[in-house]
C-alpha atoms as a PDB file:
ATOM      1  CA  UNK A   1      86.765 -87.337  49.844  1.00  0.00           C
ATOM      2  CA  UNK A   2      88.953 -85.949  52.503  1.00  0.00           C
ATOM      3  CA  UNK A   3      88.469 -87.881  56.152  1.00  0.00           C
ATOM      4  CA  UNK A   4      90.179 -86.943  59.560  1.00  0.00           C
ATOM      5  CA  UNK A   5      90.202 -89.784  62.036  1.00  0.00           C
ATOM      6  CA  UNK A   6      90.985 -88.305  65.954  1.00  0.00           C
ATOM      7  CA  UNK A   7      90.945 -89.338  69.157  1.00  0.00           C
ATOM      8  CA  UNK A   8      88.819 -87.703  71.449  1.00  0.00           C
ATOM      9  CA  UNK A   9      89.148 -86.705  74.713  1.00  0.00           C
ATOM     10  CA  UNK A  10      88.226 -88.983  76.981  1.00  0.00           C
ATOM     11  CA  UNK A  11      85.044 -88.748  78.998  1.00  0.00           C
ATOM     12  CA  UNK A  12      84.968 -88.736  82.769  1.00  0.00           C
ATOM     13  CA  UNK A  13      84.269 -92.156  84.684  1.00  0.00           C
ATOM     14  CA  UNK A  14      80.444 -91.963  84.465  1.00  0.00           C
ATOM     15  CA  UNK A  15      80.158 -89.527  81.941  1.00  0.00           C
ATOM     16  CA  UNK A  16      78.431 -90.003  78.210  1.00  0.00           C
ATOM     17  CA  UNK A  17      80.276 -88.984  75.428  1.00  0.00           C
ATOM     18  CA  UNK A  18      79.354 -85.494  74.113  1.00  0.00           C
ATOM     19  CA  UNK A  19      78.521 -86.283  70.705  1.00  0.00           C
ATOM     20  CA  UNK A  20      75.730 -89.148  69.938  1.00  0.00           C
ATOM     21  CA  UNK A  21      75.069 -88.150  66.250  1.00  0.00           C
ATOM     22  CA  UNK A  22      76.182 -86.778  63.104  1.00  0.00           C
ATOM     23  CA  UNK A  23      76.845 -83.111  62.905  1.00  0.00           C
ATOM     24  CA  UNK A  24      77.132 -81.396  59.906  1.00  0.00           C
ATOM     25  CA  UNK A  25      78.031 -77.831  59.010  1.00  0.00           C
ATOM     26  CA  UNK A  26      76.695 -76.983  55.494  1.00  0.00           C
ATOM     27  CA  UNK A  27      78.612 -73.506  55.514  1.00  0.00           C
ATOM     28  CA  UNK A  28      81.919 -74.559  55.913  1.00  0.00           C
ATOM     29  CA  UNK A  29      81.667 -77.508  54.653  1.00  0.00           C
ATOM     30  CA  UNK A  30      82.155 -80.126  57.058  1.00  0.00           C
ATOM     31  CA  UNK A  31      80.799 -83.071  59.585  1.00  0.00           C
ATOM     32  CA  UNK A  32      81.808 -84.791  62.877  1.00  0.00           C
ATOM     33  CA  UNK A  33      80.928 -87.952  64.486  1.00  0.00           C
ATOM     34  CA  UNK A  34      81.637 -90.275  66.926  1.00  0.00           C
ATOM     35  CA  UNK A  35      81.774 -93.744  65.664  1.00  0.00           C
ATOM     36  CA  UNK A  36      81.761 -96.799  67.449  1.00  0.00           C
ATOM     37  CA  UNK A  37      85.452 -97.565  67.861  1.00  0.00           C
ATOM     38  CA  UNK A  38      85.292 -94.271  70.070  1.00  0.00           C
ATOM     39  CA  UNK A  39      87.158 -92.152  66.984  1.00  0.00           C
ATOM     40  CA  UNK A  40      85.911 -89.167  65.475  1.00  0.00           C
ATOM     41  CA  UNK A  41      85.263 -88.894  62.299  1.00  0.00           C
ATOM     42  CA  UNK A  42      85.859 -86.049  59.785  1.00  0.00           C
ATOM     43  CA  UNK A  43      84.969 -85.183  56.680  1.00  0.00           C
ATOM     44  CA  UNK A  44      84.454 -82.184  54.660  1.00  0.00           C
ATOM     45  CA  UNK A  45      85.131 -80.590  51.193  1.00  0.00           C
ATOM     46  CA  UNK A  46      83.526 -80.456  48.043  1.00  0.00           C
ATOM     47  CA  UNK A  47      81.533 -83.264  46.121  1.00  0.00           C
ATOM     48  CA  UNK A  48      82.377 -83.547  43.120  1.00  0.00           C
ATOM     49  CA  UNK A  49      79.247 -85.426  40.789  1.00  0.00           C
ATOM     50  CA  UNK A  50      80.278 -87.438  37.981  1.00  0.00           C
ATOM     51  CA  UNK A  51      83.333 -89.515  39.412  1.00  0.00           C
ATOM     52  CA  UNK A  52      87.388 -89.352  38.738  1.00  0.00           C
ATOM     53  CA  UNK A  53      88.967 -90.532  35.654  1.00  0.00           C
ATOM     54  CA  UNK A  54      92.039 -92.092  37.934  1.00  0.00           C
ATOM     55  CA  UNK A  55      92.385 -96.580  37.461  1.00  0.00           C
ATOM     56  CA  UNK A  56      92.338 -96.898  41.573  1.00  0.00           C
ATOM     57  CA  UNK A  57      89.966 -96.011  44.037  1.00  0.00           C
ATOM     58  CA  UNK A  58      91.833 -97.069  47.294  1.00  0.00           C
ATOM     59  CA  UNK A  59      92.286 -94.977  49.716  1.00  0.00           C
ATOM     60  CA  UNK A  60      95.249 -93.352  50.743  1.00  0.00           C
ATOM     61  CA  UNK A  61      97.005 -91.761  53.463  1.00  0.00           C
ATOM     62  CA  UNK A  62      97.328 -87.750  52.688  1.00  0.00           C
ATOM     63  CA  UNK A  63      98.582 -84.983  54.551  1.00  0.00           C
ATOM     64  CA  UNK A  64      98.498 -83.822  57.955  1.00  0.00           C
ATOM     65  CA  UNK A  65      97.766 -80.018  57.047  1.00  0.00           C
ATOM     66  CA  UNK A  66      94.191 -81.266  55.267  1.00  0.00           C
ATOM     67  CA  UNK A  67      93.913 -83.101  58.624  1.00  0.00           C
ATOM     68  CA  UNK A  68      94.076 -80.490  61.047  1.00  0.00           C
ATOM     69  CA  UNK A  69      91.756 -77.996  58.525  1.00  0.00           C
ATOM     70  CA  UNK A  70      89.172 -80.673  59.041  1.00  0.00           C
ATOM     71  CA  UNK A  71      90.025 -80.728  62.586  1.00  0.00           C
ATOM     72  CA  UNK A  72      89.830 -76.723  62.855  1.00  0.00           C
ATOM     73  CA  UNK A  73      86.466 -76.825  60.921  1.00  0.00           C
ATOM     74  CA  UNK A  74      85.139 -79.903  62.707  1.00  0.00           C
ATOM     75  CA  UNK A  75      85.772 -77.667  65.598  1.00  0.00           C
ATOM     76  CA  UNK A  76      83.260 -74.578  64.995  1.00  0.00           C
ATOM     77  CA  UNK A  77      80.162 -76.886  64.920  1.00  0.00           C
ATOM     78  CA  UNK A  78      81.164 -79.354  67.547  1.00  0.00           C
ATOM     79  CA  UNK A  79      83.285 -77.411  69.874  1.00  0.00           C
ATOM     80  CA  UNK A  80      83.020 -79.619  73.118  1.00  0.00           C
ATOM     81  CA  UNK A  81      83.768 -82.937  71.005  1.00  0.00           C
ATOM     82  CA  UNK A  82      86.349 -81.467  69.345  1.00  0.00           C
ATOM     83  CA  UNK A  83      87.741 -79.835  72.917  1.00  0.00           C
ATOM     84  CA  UNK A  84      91.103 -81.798  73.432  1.00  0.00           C
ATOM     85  CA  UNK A  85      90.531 -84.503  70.448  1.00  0.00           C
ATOM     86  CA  UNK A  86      93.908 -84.904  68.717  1.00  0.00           C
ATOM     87  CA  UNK A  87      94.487 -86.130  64.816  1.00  0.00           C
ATOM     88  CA  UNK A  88      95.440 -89.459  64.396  1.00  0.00           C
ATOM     89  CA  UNK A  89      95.658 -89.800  60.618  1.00  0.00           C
ATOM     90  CA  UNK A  90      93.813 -88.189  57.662  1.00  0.00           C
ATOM     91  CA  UNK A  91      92.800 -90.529  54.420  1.00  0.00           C
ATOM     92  CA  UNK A  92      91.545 -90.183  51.348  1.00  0.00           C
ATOM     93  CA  UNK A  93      89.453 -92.220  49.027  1.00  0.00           C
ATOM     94  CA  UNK A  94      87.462 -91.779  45.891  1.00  0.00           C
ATOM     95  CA  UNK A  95      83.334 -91.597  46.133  1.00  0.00           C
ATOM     96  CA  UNK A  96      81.847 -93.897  43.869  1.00  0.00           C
ATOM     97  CA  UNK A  97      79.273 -91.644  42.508  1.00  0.00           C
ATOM     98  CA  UNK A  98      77.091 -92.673  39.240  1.00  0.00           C
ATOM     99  CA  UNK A  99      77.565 -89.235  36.570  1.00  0.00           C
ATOM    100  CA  UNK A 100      74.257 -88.248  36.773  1.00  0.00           C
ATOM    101  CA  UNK A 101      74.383 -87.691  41.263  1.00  0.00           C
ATOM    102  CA  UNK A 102      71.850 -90.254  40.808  1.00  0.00           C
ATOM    103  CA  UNK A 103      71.869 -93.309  43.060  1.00  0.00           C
ATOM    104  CA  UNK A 104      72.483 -96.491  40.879  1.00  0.00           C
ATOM    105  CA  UNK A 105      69.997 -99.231  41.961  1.00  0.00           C
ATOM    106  CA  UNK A 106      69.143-102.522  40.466  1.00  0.00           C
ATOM    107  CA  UNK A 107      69.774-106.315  40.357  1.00  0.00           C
ATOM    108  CA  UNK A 108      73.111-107.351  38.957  1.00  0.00           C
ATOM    109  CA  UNK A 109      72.529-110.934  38.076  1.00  0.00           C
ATOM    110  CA  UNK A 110      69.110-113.072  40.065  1.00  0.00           C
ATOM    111  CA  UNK A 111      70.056-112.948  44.041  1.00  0.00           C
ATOM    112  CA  UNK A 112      72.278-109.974  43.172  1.00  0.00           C
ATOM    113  CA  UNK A 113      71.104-106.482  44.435  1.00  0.00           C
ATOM    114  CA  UNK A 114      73.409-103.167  44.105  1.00  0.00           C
ATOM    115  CA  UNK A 115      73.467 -99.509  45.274  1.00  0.00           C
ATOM    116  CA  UNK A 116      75.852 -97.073  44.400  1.00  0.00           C
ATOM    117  CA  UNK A 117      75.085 -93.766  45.936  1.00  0.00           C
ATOM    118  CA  UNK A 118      76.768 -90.982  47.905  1.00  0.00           C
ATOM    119  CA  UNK A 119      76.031 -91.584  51.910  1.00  0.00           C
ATOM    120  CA  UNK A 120      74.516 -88.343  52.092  1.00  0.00           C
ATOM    121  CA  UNK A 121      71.775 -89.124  50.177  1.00  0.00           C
ATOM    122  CA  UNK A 122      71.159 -92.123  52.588  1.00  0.00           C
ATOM    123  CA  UNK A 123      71.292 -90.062  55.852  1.00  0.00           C
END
């Protein structure tokens, strides 16, 4: 998947920040949120069930112009938090996702526990 990291506006002194949960625009495909380290997060695009064929799954820096289409979606359902927020960088890893869409759960090996899912499916 495609993520945009950005740096938001700041808030006033005494203000809260304008976003304090996910946000997630099934339409056009997209989601915002403000994590922790005060940087909004990104994402959007299609899933794709069943995994990639390609040897790495590391994620990677990618263009700016799949950046700021995140950033102009990421916009229409969270238009305040997205009000002066400017791209910092845009990465992109592979989804570990079992073939089937299926989350993958079970012991490995005694003291060993595993879960391969999408984070969707979590939420």
């Amino acid at each position: 998947g495609v993520v945009a990291i950005a740096n938001p506006a700041k808030p006033e002194d005494g203000e809260q920040d304008i976003l304090d949960r996910i946000l997630v625009d099934t339409i056009n495909e997209s989601h915002v949120l403000l994590r922790n380290d005060r940087e909004l997060a990104i994402g959007g695009g299609y899933l794709q069930v069943g995994g990639v064929t390609s040897p790495s799954n590391l994620i990677e820096k990618v263009n700016c112009d799949a950046g700021k289409k995140l950033m102009e979606a990421a916009a229409q359902v969270a238009p305040l938090a997205m009000d002066g927020a400017t791209l910092s960088h845009t990465n992109q890893g592979d989804r570990p996702i079992p073939r089937d869409g299926y989350p993958a759960v079970g012991f490995i090996r005694p003291g060993m526990y595993a879960i391969v899912t999408h984070s969707g499916v979590t939420l």
